[in-house]
N, C-alpha and C. Protein backbone atom coordinates (compact mmCIF):
# COMPACT_ATOMS: atom_id res chain seq x y z
N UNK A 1 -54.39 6.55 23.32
CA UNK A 1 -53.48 5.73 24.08
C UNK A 1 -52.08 5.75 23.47
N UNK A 2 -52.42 5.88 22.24
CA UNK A 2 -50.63 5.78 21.75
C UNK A 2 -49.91 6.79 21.89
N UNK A 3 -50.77 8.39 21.64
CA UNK A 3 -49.77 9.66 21.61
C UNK A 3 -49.44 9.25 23.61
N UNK A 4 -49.70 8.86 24.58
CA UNK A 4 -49.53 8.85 25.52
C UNK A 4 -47.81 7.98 25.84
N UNK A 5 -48.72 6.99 25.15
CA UNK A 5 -47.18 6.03 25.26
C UNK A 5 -45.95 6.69 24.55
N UNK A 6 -46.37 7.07 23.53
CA UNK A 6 -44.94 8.38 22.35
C UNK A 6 -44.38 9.03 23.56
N UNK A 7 -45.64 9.50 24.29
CA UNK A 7 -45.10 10.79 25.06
C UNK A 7 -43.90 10.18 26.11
N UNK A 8 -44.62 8.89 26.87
CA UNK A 8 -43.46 8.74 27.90
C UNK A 8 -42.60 7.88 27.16
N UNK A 9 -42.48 7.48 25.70
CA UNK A 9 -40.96 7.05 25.80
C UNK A 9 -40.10 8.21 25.41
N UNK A 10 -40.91 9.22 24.72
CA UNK A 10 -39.72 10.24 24.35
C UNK A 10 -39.63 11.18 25.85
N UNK A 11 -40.42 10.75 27.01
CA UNK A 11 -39.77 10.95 28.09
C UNK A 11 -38.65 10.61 28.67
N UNK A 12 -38.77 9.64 28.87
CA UNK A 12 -37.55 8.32 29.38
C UNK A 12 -36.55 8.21 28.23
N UNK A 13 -36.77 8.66 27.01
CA UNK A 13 -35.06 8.47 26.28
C UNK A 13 -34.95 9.96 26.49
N UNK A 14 -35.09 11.10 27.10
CA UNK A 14 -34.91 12.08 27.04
C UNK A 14 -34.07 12.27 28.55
N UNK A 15 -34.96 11.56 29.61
CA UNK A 15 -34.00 11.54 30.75
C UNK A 15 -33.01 10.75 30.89
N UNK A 16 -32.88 9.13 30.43
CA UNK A 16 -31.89 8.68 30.26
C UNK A 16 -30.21 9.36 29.59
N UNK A 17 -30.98 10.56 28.47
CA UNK A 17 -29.93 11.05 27.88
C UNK A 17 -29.64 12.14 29.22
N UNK A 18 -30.15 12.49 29.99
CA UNK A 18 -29.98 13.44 30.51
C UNK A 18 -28.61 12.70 31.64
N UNK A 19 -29.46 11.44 32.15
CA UNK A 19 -28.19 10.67 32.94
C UNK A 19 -27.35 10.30 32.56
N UNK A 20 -27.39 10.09 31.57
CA UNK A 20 -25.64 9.76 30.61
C UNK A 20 -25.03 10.98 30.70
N UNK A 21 -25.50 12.38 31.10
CA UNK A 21 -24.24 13.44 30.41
C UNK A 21 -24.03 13.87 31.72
N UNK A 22 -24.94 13.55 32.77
CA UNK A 22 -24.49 13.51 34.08
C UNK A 22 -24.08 12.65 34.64
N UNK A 23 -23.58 12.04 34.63
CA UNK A 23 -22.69 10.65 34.54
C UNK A 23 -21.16 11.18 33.94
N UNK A 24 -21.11 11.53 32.52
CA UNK A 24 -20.16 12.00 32.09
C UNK A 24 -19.36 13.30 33.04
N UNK A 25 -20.43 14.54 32.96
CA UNK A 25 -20.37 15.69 34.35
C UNK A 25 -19.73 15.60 35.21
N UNK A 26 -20.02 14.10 35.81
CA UNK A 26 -19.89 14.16 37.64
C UNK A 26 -20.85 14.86 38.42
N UNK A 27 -21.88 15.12 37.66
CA UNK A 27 -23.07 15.80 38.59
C UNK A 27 -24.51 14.82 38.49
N UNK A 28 -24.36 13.86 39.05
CA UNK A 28 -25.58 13.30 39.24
C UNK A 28 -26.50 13.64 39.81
N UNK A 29 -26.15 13.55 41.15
CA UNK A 29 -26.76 13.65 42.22
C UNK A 29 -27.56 15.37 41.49
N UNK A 30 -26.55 16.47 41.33
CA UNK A 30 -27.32 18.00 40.63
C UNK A 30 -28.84 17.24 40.13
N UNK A 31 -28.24 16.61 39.25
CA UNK A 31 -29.88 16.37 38.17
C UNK A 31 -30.68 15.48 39.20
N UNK A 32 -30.53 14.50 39.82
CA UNK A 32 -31.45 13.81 40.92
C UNK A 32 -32.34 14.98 41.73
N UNK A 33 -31.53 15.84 42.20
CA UNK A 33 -32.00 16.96 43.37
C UNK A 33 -33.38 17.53 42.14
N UNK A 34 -32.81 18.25 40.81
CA UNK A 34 -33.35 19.04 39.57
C UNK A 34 -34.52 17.70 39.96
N UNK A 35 -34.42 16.93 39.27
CA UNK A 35 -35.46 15.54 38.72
C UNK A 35 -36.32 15.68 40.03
N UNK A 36 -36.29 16.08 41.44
CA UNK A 36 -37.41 15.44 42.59
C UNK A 36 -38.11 16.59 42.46
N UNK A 37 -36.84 17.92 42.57
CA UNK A 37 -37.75 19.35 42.82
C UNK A 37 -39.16 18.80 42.43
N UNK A 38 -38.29 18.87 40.51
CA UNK A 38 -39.41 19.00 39.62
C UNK A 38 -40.79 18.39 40.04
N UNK A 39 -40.62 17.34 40.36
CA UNK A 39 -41.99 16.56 40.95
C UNK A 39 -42.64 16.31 42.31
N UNK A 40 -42.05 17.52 42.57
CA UNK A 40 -42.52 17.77 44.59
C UNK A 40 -41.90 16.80 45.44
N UNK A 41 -40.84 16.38 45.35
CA UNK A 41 -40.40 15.55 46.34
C UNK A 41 -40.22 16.39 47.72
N UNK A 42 -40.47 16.21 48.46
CA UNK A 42 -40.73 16.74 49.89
C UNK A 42 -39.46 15.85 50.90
N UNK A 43 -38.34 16.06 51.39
CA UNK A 43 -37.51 15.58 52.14
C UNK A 43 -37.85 15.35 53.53
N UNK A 44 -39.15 16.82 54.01
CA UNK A 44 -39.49 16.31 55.36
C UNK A 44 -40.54 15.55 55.11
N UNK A 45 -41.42 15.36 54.14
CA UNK A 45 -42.06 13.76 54.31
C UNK A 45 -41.91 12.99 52.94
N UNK A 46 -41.05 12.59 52.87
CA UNK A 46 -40.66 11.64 51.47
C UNK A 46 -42.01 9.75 51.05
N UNK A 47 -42.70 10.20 52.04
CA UNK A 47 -43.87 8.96 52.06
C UNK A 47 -44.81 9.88 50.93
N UNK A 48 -45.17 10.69 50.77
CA UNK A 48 -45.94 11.61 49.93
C UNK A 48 -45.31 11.26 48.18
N UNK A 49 -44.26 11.00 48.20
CA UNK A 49 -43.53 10.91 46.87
C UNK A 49 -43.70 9.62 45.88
């Protein structure tokens, strides 16, 4: 249970850092689009997500 929890916070401070430098960028939205690919976000059915 714990290497699990390690895992998603050094997830989440890893993407947070990622939104801070896209933030800085001006490319948010880039990494949002990157961030759904990654996890199958589907635009023609976004209920699946």
């Amino acid at each position: 249970m714990r290497l699990c929890s390690l895992h998603n916070l050094h997830y989440l401070i890893n993407l947070m850092k990622r939104v801070q430098q896209a933030i800085i960028d001006d490319n948010l939205l880039d990494l949002r689009a990157e961030v759904f690919e990654q996890y199958g976000y589907n635009e023609a059915n976004p209920k699946n997500f």
